[in-house]
C-alpha atoms as a PDB file:
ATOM      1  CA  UNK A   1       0.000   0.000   0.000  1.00  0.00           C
ATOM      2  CA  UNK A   2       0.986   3.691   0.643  1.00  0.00           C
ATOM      3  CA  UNK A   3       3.320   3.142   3.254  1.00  0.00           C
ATOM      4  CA  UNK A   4       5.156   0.698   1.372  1.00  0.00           C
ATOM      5  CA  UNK A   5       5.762   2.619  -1.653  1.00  0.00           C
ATOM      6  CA  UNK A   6       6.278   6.404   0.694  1.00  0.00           C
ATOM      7  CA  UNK A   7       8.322   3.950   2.981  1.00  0.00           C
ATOM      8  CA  UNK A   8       9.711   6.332   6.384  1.00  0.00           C
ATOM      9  CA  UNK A   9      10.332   9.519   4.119  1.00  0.00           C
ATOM     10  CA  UNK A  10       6.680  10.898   4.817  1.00  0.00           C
ATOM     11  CA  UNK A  11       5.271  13.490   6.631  1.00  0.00           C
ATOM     12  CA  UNK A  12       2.425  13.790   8.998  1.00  0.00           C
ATOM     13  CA  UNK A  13      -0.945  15.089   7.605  1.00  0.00           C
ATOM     14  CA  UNK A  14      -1.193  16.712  11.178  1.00  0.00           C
ATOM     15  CA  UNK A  15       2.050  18.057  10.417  1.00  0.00           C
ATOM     16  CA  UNK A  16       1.083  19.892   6.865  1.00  0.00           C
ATOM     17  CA  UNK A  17      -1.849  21.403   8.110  1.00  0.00           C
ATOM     18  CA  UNK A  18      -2.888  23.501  11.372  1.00  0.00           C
ATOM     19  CA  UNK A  19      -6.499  22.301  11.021  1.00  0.00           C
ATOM     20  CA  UNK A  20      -8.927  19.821   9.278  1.00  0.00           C
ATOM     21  CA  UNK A  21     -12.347  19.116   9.417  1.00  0.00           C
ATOM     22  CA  UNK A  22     -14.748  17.027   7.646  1.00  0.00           C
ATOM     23  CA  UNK A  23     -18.182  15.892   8.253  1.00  0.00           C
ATOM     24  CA  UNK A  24     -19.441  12.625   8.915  1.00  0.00           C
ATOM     25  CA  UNK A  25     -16.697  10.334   7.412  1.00  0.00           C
ATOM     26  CA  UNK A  26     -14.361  13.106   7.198  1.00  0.00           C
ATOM     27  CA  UNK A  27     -14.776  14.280  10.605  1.00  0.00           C
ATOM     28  CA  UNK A  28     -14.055  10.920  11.888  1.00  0.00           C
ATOM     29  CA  UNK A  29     -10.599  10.720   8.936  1.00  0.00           C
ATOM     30  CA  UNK A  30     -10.001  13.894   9.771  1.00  0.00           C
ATOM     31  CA  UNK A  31      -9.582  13.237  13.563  1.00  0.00           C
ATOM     32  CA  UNK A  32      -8.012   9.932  13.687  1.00  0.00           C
ATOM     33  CA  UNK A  33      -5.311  11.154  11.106  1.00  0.00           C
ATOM     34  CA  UNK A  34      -4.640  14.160  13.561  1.00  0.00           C
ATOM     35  CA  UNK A  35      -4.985  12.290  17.091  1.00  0.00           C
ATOM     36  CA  UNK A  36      -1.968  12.241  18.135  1.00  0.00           C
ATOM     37  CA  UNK A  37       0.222   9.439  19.638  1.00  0.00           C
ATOM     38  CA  UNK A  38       0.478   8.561  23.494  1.00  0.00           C
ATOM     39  CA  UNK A  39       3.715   6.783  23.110  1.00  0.00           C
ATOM     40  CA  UNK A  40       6.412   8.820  23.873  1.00  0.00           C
ATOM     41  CA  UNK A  41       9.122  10.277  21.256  1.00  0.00           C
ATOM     42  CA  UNK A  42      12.495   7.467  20.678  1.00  0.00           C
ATOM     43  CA  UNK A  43      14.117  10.857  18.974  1.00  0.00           C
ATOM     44  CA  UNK A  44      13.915   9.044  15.336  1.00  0.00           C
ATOM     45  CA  UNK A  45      11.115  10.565  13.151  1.00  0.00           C
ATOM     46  CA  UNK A  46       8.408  12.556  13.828  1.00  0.00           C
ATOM     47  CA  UNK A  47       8.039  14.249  17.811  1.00  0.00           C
ATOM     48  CA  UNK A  48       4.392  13.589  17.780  1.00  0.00           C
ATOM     49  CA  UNK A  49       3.272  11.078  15.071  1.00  0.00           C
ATOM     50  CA  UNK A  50      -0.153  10.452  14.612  1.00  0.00           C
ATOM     51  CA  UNK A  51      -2.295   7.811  16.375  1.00  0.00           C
ATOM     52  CA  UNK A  52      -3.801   6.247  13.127  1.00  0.00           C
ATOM     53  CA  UNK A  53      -2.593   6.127   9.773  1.00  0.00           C
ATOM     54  CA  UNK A  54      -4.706   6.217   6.729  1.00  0.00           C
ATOM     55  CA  UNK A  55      -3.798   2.590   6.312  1.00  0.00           C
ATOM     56  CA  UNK A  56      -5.428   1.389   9.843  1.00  0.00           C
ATOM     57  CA  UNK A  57      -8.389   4.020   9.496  1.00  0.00           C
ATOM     58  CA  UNK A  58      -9.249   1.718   6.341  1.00  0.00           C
ATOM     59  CA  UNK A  59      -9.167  -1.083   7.955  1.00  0.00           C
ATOM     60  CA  UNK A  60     -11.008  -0.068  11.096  1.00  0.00           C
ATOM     61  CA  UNK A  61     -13.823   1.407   8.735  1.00  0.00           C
ATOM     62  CA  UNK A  62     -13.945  -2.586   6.878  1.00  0.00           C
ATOM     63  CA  UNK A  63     -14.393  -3.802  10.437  1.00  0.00           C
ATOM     64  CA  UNK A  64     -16.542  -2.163  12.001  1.00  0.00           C
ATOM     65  CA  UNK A  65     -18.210   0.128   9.818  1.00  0.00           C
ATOM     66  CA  UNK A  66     -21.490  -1.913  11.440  1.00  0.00           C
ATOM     67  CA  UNK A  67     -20.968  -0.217  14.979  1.00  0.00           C
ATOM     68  CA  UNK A  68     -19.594   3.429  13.711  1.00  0.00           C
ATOM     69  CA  UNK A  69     -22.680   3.831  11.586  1.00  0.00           C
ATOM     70  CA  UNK A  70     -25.990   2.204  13.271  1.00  0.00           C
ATOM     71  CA  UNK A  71     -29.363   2.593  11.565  1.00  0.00           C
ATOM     72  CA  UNK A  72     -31.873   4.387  13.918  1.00  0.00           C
ATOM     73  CA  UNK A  73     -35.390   2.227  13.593  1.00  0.00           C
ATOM     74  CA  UNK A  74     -38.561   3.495  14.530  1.00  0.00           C
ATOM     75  CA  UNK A  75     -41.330   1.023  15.964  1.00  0.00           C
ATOM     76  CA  UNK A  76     -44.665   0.810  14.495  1.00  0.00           C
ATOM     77  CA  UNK A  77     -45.542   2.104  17.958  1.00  0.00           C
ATOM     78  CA  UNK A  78     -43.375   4.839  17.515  1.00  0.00           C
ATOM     79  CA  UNK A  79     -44.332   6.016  14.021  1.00  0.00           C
ATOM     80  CA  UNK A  80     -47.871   6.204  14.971  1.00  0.00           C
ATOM     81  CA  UNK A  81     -46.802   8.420  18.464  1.00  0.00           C
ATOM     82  CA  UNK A  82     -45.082  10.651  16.393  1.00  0.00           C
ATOM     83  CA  UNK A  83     -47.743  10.972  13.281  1.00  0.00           C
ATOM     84  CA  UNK A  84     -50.542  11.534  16.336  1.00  0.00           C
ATOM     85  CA  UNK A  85     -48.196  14.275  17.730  1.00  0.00           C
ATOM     86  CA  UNK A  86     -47.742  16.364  14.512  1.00  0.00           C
ATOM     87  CA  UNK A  87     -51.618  15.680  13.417  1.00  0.00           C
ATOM     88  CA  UNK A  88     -52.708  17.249  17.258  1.00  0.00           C
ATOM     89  CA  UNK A  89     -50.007  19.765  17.037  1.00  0.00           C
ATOM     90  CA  UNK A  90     -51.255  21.049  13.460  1.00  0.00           C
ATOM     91  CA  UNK A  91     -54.545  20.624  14.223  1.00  0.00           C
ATOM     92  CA  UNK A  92     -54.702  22.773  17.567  1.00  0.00           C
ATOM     93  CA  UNK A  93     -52.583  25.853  15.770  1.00  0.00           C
ATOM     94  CA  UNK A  94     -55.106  25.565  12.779  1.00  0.00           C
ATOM     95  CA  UNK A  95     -57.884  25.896  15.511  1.00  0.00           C
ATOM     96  CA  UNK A  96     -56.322  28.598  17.382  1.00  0.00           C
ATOM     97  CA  UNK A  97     -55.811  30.850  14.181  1.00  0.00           C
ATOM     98  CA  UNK A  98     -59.772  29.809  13.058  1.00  0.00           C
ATOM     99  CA  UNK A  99     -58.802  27.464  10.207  1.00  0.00           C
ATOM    100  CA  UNK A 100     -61.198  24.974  10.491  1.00  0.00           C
ATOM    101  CA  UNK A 101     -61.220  22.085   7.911  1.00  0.00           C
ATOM    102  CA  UNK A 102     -65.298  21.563   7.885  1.00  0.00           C
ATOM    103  CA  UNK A 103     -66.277  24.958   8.405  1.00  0.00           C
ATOM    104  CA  UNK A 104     -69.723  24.973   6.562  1.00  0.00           C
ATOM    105  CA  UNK A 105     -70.650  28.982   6.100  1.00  0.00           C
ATOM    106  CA  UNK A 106     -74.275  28.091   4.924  1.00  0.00           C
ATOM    107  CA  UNK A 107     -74.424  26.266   8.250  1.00  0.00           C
ATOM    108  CA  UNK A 108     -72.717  29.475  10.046  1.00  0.00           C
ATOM    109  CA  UNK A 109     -75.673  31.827   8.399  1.00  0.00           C
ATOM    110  CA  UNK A 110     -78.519  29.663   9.310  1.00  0.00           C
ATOM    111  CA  UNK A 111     -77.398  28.910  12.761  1.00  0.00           C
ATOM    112  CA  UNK A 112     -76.956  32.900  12.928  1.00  0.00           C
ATOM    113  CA  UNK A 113     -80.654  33.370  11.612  1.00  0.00           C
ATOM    114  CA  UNK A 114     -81.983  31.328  14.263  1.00  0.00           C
ATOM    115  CA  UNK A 115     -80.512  33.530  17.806  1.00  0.00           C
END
């Protein structure tokens, strides 16, 4: 791969840049290449190499890609709790500006007629 070919010539993304940012997969690229190491410095290389390379960020994205990213799945239970919610919600805003859905004006003018 990359590191075979670069071999120990290479600098540091963290090193090239003062800041990166990403979003969703980039974020998480973006902070692993930047992390920097715990282990302390054996005076060859880099002072502060990274945690990750590009090479095990790959790899830790083909294994476990399941538990970084999780679907979010709603119950039928749920659905319906939320669909309630926004129909109620809607419903008592239309009713406090005077929409109302059936409002029948020849009804309104006879019911008027008769007081």
């Amino acid at each position: 791969m990359y590191e075979d070919v670069v071999g120990k010539n290479r600098v540091h993304m963290k090193e090239l840049f003062d800041m990166t940012a990403g979003t969703s997969t980039g974020s998480i690229i973006a902070a692993g290449l930047a992390m920097p190491s715990a282990e302390p410095w054996d005076g060859k290389g880099s002072p502060n190499p990274p945690k990750f390379s590009a090479t095990s960020l790959l790899e830790i994205y083909d294994t476990r890609a399941g538990e970084i990213f999780t679907k979010y799945k709603l119950s039928l239970g749920q659905i319906v709790l939320f669909l309630l919610l926004i129909v109620f919600f809607v419903g008592g805003v239309a009713y406090l500006f005077g929409w109302y859905k059936y409002d029948n004006p020849t009804i309104k003018e006879n019911v008027e007629r008769l007081e």
